[in-house]
N, C-alpha and C. Protein backbone atom coordinates (compact mmCIF):
# COMPACT_ATOMS: atom_id res chain seq x y z
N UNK A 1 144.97 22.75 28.46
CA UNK A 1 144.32 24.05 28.48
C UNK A 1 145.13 25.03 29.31
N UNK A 2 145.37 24.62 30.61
CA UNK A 2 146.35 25.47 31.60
C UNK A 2 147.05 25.67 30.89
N UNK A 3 148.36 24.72 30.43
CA UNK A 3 149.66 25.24 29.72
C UNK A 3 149.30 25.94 28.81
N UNK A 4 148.63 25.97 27.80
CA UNK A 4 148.61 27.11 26.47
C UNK A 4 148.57 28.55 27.40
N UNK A 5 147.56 28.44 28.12
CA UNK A 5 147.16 29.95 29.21
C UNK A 5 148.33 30.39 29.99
N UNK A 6 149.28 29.25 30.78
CA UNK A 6 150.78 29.74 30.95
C UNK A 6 151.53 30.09 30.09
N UNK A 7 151.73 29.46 28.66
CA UNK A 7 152.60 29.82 27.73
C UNK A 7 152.50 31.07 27.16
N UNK A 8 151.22 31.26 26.98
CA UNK A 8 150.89 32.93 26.20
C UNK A 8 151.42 33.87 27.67
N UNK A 9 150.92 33.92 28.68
CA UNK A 9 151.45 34.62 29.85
C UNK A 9 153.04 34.68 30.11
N UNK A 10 153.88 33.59 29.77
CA UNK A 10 155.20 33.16 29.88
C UNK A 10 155.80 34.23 28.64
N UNK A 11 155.03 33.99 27.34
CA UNK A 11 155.69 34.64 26.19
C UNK A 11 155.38 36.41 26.38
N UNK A 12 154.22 36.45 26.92
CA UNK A 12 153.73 37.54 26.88
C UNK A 12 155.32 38.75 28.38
N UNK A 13 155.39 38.01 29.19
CA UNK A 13 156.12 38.29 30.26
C UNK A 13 157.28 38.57 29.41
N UNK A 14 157.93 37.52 29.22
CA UNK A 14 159.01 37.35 28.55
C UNK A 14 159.36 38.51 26.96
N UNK A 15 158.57 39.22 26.84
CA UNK A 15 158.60 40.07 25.40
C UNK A 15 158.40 41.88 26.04
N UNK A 16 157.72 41.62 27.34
CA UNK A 16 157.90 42.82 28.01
C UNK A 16 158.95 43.15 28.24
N UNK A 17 159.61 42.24 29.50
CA UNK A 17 161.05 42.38 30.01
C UNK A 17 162.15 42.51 29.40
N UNK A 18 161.90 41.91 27.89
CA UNK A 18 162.95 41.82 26.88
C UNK A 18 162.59 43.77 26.29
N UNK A 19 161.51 44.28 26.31
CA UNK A 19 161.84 45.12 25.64
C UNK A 19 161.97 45.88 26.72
N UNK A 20 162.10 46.44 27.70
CA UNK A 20 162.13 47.03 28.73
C UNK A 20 163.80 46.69 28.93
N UNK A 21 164.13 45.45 28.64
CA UNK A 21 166.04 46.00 29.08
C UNK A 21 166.46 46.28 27.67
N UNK A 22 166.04 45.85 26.85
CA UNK A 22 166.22 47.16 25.54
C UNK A 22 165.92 48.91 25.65
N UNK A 23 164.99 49.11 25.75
CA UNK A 23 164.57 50.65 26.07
C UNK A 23 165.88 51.05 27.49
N UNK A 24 165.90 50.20 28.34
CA UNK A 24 166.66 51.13 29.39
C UNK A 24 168.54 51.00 29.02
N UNK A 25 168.47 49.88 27.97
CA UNK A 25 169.72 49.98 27.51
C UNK A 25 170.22 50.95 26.20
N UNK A 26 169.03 51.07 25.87
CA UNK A 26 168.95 52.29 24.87
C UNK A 26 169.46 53.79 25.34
N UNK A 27 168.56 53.95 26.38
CA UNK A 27 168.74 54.70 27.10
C UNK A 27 170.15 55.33 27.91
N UNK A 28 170.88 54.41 28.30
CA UNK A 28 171.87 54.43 29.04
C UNK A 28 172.97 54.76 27.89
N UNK A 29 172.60 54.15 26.39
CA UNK A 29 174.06 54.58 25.44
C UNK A 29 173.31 56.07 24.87
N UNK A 30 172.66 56.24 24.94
CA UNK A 30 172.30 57.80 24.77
C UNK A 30 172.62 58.41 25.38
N UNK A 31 172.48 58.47 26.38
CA UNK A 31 173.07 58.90 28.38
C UNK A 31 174.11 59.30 28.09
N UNK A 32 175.25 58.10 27.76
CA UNK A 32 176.88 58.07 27.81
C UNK A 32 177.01 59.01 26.63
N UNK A 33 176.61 58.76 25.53
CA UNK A 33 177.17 59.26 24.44
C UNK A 33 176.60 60.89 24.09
N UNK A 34 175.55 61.05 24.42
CA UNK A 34 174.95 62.39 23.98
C UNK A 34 174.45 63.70 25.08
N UNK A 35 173.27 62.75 25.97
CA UNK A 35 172.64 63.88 26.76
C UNK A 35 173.57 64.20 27.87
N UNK A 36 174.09 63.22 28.53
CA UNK A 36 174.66 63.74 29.67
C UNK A 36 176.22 64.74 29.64
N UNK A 37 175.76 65.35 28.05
CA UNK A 37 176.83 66.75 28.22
C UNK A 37 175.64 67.95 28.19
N UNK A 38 174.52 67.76 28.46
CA UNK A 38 174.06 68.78 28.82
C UNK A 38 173.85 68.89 30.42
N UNK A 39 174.18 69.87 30.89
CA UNK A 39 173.96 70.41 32.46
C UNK A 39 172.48 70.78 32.64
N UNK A 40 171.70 71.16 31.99
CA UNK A 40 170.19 71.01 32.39
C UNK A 40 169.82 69.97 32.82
N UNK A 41 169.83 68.72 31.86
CA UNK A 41 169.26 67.42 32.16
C UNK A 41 170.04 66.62 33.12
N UNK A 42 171.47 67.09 33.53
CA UNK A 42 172.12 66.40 34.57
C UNK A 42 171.70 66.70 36.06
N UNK A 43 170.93 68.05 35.67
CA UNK A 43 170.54 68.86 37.19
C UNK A 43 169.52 68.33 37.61
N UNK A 44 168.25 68.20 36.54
CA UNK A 44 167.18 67.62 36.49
C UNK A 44 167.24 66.07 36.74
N UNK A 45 167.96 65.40 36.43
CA UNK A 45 167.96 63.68 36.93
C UNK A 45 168.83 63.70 38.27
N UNK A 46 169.41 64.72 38.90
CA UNK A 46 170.33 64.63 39.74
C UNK A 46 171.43 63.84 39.71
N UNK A 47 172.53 63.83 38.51
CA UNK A 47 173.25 63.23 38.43
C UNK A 47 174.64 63.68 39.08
N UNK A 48 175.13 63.47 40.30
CA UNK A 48 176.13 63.70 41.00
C UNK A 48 177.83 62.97 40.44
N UNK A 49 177.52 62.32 39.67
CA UNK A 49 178.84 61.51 39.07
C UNK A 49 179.82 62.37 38.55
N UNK A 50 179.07 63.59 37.67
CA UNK A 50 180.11 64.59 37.11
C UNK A 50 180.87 65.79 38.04
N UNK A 51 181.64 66.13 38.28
CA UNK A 51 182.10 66.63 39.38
C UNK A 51 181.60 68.52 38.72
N UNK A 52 181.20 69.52 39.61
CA UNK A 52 181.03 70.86 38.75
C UNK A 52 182.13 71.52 38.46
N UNK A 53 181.80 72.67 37.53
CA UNK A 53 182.79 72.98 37.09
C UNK A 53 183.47 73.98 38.44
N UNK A 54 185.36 74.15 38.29
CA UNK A 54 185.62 74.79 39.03
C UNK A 54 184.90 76.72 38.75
N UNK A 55 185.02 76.67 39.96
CA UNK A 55 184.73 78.14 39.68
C UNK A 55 185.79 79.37 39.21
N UNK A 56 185.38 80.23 38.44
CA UNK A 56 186.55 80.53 37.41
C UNK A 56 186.86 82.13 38.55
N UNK A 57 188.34 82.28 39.31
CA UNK A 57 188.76 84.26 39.86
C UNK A 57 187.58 84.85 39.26
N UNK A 58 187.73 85.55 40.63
CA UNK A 58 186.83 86.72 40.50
C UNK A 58 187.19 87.61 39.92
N UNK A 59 187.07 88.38 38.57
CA UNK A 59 187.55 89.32 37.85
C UNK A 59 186.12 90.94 37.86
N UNK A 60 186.92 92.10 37.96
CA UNK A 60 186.28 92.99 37.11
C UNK A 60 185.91 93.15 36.43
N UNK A 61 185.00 93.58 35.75
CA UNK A 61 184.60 94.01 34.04
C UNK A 61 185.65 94.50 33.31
N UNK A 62 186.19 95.43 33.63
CA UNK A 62 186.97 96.33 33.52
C UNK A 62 188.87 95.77 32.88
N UNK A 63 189.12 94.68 34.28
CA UNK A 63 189.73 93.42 33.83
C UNK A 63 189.56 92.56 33.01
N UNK A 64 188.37 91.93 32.64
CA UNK A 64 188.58 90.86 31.82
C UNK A 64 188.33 91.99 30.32
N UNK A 65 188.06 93.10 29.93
CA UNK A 65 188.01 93.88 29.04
C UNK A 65 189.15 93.97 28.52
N UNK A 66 190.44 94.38 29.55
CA UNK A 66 191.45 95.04 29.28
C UNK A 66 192.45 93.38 29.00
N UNK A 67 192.04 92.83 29.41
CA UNK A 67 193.25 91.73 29.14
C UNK A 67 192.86 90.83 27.98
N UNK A 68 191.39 90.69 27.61
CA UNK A 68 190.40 89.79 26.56
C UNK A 68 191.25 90.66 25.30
N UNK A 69 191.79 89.37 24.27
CA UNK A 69 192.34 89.47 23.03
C UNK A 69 191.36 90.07 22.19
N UNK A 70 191.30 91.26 21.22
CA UNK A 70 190.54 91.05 20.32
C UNK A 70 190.28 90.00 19.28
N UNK A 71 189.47 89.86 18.73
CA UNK A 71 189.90 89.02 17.87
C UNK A 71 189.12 89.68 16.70
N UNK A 72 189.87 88.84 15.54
CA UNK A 72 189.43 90.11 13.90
C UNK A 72 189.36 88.70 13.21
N UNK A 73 188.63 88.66 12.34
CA UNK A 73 188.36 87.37 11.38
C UNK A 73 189.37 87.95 10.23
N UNK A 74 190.04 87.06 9.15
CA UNK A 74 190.96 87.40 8.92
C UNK A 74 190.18 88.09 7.19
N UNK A 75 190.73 88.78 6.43
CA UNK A 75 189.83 89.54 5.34
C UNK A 75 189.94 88.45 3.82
N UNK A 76 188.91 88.60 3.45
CA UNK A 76 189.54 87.79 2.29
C UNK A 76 189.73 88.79 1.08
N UNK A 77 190.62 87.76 0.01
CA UNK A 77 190.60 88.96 -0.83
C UNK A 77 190.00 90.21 -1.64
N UNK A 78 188.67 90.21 -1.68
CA UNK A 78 187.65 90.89 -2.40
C UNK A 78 188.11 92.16 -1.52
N UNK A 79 188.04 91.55 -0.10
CA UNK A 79 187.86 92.55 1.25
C UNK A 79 189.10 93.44 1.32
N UNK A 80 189.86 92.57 1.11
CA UNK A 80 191.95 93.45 0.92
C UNK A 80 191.30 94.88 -0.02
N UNK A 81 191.28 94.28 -1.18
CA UNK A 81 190.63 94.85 -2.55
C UNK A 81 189.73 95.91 -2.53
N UNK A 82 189.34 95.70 -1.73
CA UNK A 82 188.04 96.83 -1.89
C UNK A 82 188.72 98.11 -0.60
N UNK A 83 188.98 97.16 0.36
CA UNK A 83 189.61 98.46 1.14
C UNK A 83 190.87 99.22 0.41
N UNK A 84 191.52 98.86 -0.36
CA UNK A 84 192.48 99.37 -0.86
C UNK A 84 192.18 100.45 -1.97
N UNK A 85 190.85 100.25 -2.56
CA UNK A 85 190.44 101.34 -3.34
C UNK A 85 189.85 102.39 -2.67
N UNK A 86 189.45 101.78 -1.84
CA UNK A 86 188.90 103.13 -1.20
C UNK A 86 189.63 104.49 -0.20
N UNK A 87 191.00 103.90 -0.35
CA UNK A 87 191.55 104.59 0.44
C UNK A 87 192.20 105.72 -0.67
């Protein structure tokens, strides 16, 4: 009678712990692979492992205006085409 009442308790133990280092191993390749490139949730768990980012010169507005590349998406042909008639 005892042993059946240990065994269900034994199996019962034993199916927790098993899923519990599943879930926290789950956890940990999610960790590595996905969340811990977000900086919210690194702030929030206090994860100190990632070093912050350096902090980038102090620039003007005015500076990073005048030196920032424009940039132009390049036209496709319809776009060549159509500006060309209209001129």
């Amino acid at each position: 009678m005892w042993q059946s009442v240990g065994l269900t308790l034994l199996v019962i133990v034993a199916t927790l712990v098993c899923a519990l280092l599943f879930m926290l191993f789950g956890w940990y390749v999610v960790w590595q692979l996905f969340l811990s490139k977000f900086k919210f949730l690194r702030e929030l768990l206090g994860d100190a492992s990632t070093p912050p980012a350096e902090p980038q010169p102090s620039e003007t507005k005015s500076e990073r205006t005048a030196t920032a590349p424009t940039r132009t998406r390049p036209r496709t042909a319809r776009q060549r085409v159509a500006t060309a008639e209209s001129t």
